[in-house]
Protein backbone atom coordinates (compact mmCIF):
# COMPACT_ATOMS: atom_id res chain seq x y z
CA UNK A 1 163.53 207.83 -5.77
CA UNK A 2 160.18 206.30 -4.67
CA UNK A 3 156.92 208.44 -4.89
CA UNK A 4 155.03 208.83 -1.96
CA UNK A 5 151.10 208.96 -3.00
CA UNK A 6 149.85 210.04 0.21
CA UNK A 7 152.45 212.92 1.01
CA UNK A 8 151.59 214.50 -2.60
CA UNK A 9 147.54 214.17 -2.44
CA UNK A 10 147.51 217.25 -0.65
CA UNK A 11 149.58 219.17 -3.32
CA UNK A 12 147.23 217.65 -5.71
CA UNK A 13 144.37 219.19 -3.57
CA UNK A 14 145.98 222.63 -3.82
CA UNK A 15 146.24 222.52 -7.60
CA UNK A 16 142.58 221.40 -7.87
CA UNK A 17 141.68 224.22 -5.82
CA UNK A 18 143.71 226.95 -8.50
CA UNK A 19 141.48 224.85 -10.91
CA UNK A 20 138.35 224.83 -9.43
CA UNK A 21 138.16 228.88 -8.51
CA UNK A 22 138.60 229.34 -12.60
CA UNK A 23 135.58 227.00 -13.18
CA UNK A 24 133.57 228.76 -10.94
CA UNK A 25 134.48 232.13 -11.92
CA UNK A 26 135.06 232.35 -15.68
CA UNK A 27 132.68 232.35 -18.00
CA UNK A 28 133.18 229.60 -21.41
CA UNK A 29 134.65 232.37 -23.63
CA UNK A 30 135.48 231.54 -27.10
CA UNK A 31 135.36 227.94 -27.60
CA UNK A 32 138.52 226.35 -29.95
CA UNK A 33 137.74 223.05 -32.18
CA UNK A 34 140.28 220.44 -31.43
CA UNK A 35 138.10 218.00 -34.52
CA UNK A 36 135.21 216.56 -35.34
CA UNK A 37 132.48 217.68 -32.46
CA UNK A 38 135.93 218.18 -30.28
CA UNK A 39 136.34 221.04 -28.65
CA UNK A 40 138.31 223.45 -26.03
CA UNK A 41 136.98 226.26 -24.46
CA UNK A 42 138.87 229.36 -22.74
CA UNK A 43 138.39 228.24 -19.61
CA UNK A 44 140.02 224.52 -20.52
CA UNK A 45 143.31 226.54 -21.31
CA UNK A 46 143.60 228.90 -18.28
CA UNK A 47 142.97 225.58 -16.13
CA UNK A 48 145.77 223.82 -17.65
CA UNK A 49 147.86 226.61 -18.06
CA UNK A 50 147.32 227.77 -14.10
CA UNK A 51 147.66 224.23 -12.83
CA UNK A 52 150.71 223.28 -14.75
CA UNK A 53 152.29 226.66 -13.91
CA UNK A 54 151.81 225.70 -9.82
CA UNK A 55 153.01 221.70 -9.71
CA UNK A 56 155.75 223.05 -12.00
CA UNK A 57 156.60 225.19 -8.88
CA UNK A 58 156.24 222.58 -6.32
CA UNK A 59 157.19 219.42 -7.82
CA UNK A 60 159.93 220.38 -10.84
CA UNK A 61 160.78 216.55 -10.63
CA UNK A 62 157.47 215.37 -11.75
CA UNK A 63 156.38 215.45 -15.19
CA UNK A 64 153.01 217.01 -16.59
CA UNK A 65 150.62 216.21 -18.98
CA UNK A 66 147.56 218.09 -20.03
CA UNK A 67 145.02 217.32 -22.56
CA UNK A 68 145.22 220.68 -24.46
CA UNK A 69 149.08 221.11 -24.48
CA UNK A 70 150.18 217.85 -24.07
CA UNK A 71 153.82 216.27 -21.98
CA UNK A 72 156.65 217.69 -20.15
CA UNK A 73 159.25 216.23 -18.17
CA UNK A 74 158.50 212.93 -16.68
CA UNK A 75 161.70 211.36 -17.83
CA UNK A 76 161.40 209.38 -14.29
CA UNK A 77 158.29 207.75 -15.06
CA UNK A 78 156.22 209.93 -12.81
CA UNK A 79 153.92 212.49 -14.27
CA UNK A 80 150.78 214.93 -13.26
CA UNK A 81 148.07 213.76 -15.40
CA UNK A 82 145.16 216.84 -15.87
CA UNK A 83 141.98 217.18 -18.17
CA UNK A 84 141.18 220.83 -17.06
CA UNK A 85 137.52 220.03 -17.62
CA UNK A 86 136.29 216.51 -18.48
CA UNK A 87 133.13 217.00 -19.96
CA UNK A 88 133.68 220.10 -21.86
CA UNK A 89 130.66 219.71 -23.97
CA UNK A 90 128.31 219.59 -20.74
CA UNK A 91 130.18 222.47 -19.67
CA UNK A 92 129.25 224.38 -22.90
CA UNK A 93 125.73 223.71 -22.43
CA UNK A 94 125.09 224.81 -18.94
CA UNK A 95 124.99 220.70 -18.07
CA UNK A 96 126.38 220.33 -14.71
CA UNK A 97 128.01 216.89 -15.13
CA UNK A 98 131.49 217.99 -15.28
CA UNK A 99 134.55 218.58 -13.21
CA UNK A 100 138.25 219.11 -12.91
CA UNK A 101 140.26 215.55 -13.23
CA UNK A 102 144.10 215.30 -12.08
CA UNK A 103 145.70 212.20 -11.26
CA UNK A 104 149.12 210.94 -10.33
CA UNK A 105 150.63 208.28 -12.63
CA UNK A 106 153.81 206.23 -11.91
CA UNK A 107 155.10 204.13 -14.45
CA UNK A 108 151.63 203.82 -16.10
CA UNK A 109 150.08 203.20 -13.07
CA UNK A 110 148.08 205.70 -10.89
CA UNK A 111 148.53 206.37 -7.56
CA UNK A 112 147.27 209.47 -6.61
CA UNK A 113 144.14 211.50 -7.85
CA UNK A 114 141.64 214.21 -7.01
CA UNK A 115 138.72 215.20 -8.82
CA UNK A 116 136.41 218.13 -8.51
CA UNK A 117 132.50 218.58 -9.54
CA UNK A 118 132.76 222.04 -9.01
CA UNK A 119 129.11 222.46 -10.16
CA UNK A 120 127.51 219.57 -7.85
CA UNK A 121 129.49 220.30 -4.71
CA UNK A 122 131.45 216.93 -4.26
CA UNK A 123 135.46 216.64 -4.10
CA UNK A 124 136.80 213.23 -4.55
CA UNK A 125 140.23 212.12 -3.32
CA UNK A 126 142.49 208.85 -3.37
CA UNK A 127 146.16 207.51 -2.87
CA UNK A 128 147.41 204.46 -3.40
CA UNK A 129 147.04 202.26 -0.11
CA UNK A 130 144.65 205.26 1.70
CA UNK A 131 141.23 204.48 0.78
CA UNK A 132 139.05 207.12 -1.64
CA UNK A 133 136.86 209.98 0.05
CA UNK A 134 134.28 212.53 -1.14
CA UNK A 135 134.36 215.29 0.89
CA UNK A 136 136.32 213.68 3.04
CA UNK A 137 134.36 211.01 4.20
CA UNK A 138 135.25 207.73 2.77
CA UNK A 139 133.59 206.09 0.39
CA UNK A 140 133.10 202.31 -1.01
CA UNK A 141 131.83 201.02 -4.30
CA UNK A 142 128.28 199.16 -4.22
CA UNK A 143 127.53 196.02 -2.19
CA UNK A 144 125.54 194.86 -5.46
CA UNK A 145 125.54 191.05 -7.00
CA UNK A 146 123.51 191.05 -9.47
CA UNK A 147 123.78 192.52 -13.12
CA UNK A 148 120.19 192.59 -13.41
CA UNK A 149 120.25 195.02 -10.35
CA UNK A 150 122.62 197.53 -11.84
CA UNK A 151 122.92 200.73 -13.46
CA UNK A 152 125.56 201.01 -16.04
CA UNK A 153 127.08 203.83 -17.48
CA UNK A 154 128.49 203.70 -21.12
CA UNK A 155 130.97 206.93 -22.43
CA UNK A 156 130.88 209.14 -25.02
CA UNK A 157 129.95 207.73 -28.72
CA UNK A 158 133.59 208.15 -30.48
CA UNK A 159 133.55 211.52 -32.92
CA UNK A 160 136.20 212.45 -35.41
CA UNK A 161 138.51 209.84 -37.23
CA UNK A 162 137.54 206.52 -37.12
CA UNK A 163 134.31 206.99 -35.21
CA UNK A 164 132.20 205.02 -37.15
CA UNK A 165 134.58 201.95 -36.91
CA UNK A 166 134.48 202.39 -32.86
CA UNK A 167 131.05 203.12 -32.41
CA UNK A 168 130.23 199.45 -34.03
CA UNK A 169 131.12 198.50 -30.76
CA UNK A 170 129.20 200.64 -28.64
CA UNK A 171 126.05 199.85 -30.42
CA UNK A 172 125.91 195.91 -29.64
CA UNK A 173 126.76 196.84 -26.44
CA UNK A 174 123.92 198.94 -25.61
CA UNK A 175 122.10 195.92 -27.18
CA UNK A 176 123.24 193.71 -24.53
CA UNK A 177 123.26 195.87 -21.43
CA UNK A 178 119.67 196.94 -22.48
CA UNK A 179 118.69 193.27 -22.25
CA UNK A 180 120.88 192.65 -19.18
CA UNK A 181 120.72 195.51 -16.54
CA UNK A 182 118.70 197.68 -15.22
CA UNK A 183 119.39 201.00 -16.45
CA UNK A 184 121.76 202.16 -18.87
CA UNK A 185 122.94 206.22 -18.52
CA UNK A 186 125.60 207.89 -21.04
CA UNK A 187 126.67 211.19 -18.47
CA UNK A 188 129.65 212.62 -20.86
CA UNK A 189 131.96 212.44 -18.56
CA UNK A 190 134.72 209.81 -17.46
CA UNK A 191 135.56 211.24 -14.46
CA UNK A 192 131.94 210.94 -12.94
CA UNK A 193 131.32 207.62 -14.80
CA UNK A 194 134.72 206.32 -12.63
CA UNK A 195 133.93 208.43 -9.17
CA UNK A 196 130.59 207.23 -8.97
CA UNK A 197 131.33 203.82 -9.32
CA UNK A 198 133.41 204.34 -6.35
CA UNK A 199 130.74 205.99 -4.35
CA UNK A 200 127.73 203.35 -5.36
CA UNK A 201 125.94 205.57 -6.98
CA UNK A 202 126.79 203.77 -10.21
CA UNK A 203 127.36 199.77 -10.12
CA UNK A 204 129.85 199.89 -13.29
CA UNK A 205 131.11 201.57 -16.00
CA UNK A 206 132.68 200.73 -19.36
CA UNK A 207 134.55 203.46 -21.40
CA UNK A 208 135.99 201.77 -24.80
CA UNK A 209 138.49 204.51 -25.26
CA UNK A 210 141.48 204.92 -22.16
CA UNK A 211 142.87 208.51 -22.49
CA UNK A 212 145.35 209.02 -19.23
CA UNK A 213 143.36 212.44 -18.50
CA UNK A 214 140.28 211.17 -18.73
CA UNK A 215 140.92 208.03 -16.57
CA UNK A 216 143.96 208.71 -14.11
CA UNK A 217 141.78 210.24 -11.14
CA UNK A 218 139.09 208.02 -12.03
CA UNK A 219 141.18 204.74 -11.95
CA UNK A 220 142.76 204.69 -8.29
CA UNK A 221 139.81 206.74 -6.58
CA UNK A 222 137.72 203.81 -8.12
CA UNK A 223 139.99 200.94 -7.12
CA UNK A 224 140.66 202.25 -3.68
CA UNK A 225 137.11 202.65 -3.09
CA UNK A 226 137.00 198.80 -3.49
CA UNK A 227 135.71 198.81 -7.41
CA UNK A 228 137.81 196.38 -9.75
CA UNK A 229 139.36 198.44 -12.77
CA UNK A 230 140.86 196.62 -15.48
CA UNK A 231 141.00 196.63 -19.51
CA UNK A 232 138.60 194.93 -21.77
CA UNK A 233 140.66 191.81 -21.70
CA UNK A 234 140.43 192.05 -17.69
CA UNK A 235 144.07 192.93 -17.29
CA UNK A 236 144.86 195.35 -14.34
CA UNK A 237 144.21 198.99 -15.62
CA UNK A 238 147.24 201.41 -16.94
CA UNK A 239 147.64 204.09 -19.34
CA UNK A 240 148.27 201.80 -21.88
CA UNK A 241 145.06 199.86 -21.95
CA UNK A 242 142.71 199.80 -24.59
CA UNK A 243 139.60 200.57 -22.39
CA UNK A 244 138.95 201.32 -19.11
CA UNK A 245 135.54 198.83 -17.30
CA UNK A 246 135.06 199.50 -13.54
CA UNK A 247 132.34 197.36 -11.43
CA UNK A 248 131.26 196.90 -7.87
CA UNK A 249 133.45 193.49 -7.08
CA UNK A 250 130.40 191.13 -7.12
CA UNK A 251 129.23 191.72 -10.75
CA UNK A 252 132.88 192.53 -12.34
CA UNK A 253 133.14 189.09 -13.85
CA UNK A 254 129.48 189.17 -15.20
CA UNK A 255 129.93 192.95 -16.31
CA UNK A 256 133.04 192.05 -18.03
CA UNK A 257 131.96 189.00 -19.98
CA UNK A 258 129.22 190.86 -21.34
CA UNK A 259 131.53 193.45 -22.85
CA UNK A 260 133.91 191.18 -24.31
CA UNK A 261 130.68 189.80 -26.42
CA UNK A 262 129.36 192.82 -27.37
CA UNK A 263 132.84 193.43 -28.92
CA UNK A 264 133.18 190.19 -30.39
CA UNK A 265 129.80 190.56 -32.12
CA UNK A 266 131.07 193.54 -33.35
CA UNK A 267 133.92 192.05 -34.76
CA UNK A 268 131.82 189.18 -36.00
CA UNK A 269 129.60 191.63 -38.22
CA UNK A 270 132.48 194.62 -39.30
């Protein structure tokens, strides 16, 4: 049976809002190493557990996926995608830049996502076909044309198991961004790298990594705010990409060809 994006955004909302009164409320509490520089802290569980407890109650024929306890259901193809708290290690660190992220994902593609900045005050929302809002006004990626005009945001550095082979990337392209636009800012967190791309606060973002709940929210608030989303080989975004690049329309091709150097340099030197 088909999904209907727009008549489950504000089931979505209600689950954010179970999510959000944890964040506010509860304090980090022991904090639980997933790996290397990885972590999970006690309010990441009671998120994920709270959240997956209420959609399981209100939408039994939609799969879930969390990042701490991983996939149920979705034997349709349609799943609840939720990072409790993307940008955990802010989080730990009293940094503000961080937020609950759950998105609505249809046969690898999203369709539906909200995410909160509980600590900054801004709520953003998207379904497929409905625009993207913050706060509920709607929003629209940048009007900018010009790479040289832009600021970029890069994620995380890779940590754990095969870091050092993926950060050989990242470093050339911090090279060529450096050289090419006109500020460059790492913020820790995917969903704000995506939803401020959508708002224009950002003018792109490239994150060489693509987990689904990091990215799901991100992706179609992004895209419906008029940003182009894609993979590194300029592909339309899904859960199965390698990476996830967003851009203001006017520089995507520009932002985009600079990536796919800086990763072919990298290759050129491994």
């Amino acid at each position: 049976m088909p999904v209907d994006p727009c008549a489950l955004l504000p089931v979505a909302e209600q689950a954010v809002n179970i999510a959000t009164e944890i964040v506010r409320t509860m304090l980090p509490g022991a904090v639980t190493a997933k790996g290397d520089r990885d972590m999970a802290t006690e309010v990441d569980y009671a998120v994920e557990h709270a959240v997956r407890d209420f959609l399981t109650g209100e939408t039994p024929e939609i799969g879930f996926l969390g990042e701490e306890e991983g996939l149920t259901g979705a034997e349709n193809g349609v799943m609840w995608v939720l990072d409790p708290l993307d940008g955990t290690a802010n989080f730990t660190h009293g940094i503000p830049l961080c937020g609950v992220s759950l998105g609505l994902v249809e046969h690898d593609r999203s369709i539906a996502g909200v995410i909160d900045l509980s600590f900054l005050g801004t709520r953003y929302a998207a379904a497929e076909g409905a625009g993207a809002t913050a706060n509920g006004r709607p929003i629209s990626a940048g009007p900018i044309d010009a790479l040289e005009d832009a600021i970029v945001s890069v994620g995380d550095y890779a940590v754990g198991e095969g870091a050092e082979a993926a950060n050989r990337v990242r470093l050339p392209l911090n090279y060529e961004l450096a050289t090419r636009v006109q500020r460059v800012r790492m913020l820790g967190s995917a969903a704000i790298d995506l939803v401020w791309v959508a708002e224009g606060k950002i003018d792109a973002c490239v994150i060489l990594t693509n987990k689904p709940w990091d990215t799901s929210a991100g992706v179609i608030i992004a895209r419906e705010a008029g940003a182009v989303v894609a993979d590194i080989d300029g592909s339309p975004h899904t859960t199965n990409s390698r990476a996830t690049i967003a851009a203001a329309p006017k520089i995507f091709a520009d932002f985009l060809d600079l990536v796919a150097k800086a990763e072919q340099d990298a290759l050129r030197t491994a």
